[in-house]
Protein backbone atom coordinates (compact mmCIF):
# COMPACT_ATOMS: atom_id res chain seq x y z
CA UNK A 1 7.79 17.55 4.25
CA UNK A 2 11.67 17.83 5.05
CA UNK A 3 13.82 15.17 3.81
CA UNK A 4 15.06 14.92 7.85
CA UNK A 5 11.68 13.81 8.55
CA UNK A 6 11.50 10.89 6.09
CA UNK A 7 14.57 9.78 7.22
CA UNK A 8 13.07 8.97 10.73
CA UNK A 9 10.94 6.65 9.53
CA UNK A 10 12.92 4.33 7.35
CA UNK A 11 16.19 3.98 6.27
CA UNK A 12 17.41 4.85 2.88
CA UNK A 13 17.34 0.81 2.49
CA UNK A 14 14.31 0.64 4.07
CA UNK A 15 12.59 2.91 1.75
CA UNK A 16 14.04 0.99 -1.62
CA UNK A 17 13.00 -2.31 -1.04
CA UNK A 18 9.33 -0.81 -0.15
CA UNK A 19 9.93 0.73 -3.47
CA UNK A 20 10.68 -2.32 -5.13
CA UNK A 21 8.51 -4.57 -3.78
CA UNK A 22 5.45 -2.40 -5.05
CA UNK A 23 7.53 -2.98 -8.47
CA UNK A 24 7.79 -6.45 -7.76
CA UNK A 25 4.08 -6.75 -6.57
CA UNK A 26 3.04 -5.10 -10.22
CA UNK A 27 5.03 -6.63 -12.25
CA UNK A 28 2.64 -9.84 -12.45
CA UNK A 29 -0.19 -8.01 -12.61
CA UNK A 30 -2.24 -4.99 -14.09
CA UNK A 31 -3.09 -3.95 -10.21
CA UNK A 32 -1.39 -0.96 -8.77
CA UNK A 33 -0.25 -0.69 -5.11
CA UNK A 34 0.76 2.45 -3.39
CA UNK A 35 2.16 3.25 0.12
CA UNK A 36 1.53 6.13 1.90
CA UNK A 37 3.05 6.74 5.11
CA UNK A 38 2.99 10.01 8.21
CA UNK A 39 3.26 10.62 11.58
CA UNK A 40 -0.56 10.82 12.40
CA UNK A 41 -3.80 9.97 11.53
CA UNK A 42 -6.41 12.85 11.67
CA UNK A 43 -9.53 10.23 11.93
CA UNK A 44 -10.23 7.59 14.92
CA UNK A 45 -10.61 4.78 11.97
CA UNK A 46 -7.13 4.26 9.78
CA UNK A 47 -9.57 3.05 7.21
CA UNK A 48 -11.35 6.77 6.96
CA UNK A 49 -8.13 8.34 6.32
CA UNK A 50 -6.81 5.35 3.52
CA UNK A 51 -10.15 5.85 1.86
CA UNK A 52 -9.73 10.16 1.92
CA UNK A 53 -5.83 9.63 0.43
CA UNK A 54 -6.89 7.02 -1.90
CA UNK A 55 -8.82 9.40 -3.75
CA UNK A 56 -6.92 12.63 -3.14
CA UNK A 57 -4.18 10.78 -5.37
CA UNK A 58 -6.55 9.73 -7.87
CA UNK A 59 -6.14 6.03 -7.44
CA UNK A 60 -9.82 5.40 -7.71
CA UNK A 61 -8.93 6.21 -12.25
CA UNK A 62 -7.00 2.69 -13.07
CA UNK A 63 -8.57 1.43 -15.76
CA UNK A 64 -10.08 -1.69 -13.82
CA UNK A 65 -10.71 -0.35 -10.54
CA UNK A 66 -7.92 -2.42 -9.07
CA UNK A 67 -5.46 -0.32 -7.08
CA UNK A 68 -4.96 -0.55 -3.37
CA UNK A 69 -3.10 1.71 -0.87
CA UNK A 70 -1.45 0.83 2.05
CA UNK A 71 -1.60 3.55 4.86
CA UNK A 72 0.93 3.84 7.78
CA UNK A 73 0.07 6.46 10.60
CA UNK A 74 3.41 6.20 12.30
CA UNK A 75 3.62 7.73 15.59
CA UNK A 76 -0.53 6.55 16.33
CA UNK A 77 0.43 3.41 15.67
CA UNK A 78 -2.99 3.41 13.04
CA UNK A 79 -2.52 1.24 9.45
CA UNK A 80 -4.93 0.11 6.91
CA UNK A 81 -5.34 -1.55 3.84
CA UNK A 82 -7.72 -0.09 0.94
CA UNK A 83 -8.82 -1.98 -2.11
CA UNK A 84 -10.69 -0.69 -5.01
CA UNK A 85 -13.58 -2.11 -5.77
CA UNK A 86 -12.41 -4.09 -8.68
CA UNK A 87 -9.91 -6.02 -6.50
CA UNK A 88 -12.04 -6.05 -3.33
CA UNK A 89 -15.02 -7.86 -5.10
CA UNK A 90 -12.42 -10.45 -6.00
CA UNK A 91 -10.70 -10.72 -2.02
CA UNK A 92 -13.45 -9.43 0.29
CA UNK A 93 -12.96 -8.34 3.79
CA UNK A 94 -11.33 -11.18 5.18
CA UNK A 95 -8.54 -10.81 3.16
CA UNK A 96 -7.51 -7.39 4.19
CA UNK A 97 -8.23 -8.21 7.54
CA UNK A 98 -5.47 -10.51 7.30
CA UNK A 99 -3.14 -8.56 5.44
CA UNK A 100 -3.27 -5.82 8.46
CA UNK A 101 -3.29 -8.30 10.85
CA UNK A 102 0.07 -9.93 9.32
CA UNK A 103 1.38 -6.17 9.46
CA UNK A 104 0.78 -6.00 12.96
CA UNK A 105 2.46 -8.69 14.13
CA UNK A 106 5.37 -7.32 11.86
CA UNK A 107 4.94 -3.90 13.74
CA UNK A 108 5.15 -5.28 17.38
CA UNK A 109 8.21 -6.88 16.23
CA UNK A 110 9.65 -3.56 15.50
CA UNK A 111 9.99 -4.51 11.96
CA UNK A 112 7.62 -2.07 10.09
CA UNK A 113 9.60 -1.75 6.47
CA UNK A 114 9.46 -5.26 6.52
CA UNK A 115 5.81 -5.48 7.07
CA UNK A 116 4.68 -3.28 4.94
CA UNK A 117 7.37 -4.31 2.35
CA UNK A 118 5.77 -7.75 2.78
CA UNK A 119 2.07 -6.44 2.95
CA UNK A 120 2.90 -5.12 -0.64
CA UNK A 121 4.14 -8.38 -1.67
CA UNK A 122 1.30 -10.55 -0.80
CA UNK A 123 -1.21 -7.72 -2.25
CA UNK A 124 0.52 -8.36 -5.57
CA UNK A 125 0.17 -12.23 -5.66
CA UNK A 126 -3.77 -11.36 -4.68
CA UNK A 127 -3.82 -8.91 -7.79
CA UNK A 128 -1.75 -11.55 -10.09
CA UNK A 129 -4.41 -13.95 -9.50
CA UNK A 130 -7.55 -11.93 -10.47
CA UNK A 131 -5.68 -9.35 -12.61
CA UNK A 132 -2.54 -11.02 -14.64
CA UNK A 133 -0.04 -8.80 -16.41
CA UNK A 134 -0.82 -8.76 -20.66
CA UNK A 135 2.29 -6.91 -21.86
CA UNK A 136 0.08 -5.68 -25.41
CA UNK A 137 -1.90 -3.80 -22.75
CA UNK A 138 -0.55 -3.02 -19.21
CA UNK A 139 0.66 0.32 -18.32
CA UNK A 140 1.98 1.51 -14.59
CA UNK A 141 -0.83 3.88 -14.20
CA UNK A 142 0.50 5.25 -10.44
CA UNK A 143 3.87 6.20 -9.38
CA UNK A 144 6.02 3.31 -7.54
CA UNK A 145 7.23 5.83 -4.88
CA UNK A 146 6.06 6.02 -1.41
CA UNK A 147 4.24 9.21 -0.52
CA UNK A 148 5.57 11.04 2.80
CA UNK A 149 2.47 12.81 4.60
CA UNK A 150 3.33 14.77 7.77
């Protein structure tokens, strides 16, 4: 995708302190978080489309099962929040119904860097809690970046 493209989305600010809030969010924790935002979602359910991207980047391989992606369809207006199963057996449903919910409200303030910064923020106190960092064996097993579809 052209670098113009990006730019629509987010600002160059923008796009840092997503960036470093997913650091943030993993320092505490052996969990991985990634972002993945584009302009549209090929499926009717955001949730189809987290799950296909989830595994097309391999996320599904940390060592305890406890990465989650956030996914941003743009333009449709679509989002959703994907766990792994390690970190979904310990938060359930509810939980990411609430984190997408507290991104919406974010979103029909116009603010969606900010919600999704703060999504990733509140996904790494959840993954603190059931997976604390242990420096002998933690290892950032995903890239911090955010990954641009179309």
């Amino acid at each position: 995708m052209p670098l113009f493209q990006r730019k629509e989305f987010f600002t160059d600010e923008e796009k840092q302190n997503i960036v470093d809030a997913v650091r943030n969010a993993e320092q505490r924790t052996s969990g991985e978080v990634r972002v993945f935002v584009e302009s549209h979602c090929r499926y009717v359910n955001a949730i189809d489309r987290a799950v296909e991207i989830f595994e097309n980047l391999q996320m599904q391989n940390t060592e305890q099962r406890n990465a989650t992606l956030v996914y941003v369809a743009i333009k449709d207006r679509q989002l959703a929040v994907f766990g792994d199963e390690g970190i979904h057996q310990k938060v359930g449903n509810e939980y990411w119904a609430n984190e997408v919910m507290k991104m919406i409200n974010a979103f029909n303030r116009d603010n969606i860097a900010e919600g999704i910064r703060q999504c990733v923020l509140n996904i790494g106190e959840a993954l603190a809690l059931h997976f604390p960092y242990d420096r002998n064996t933690d290892k950032n097993e995903l890239p911090d970046d955010i990954v641009f579809g179309r």
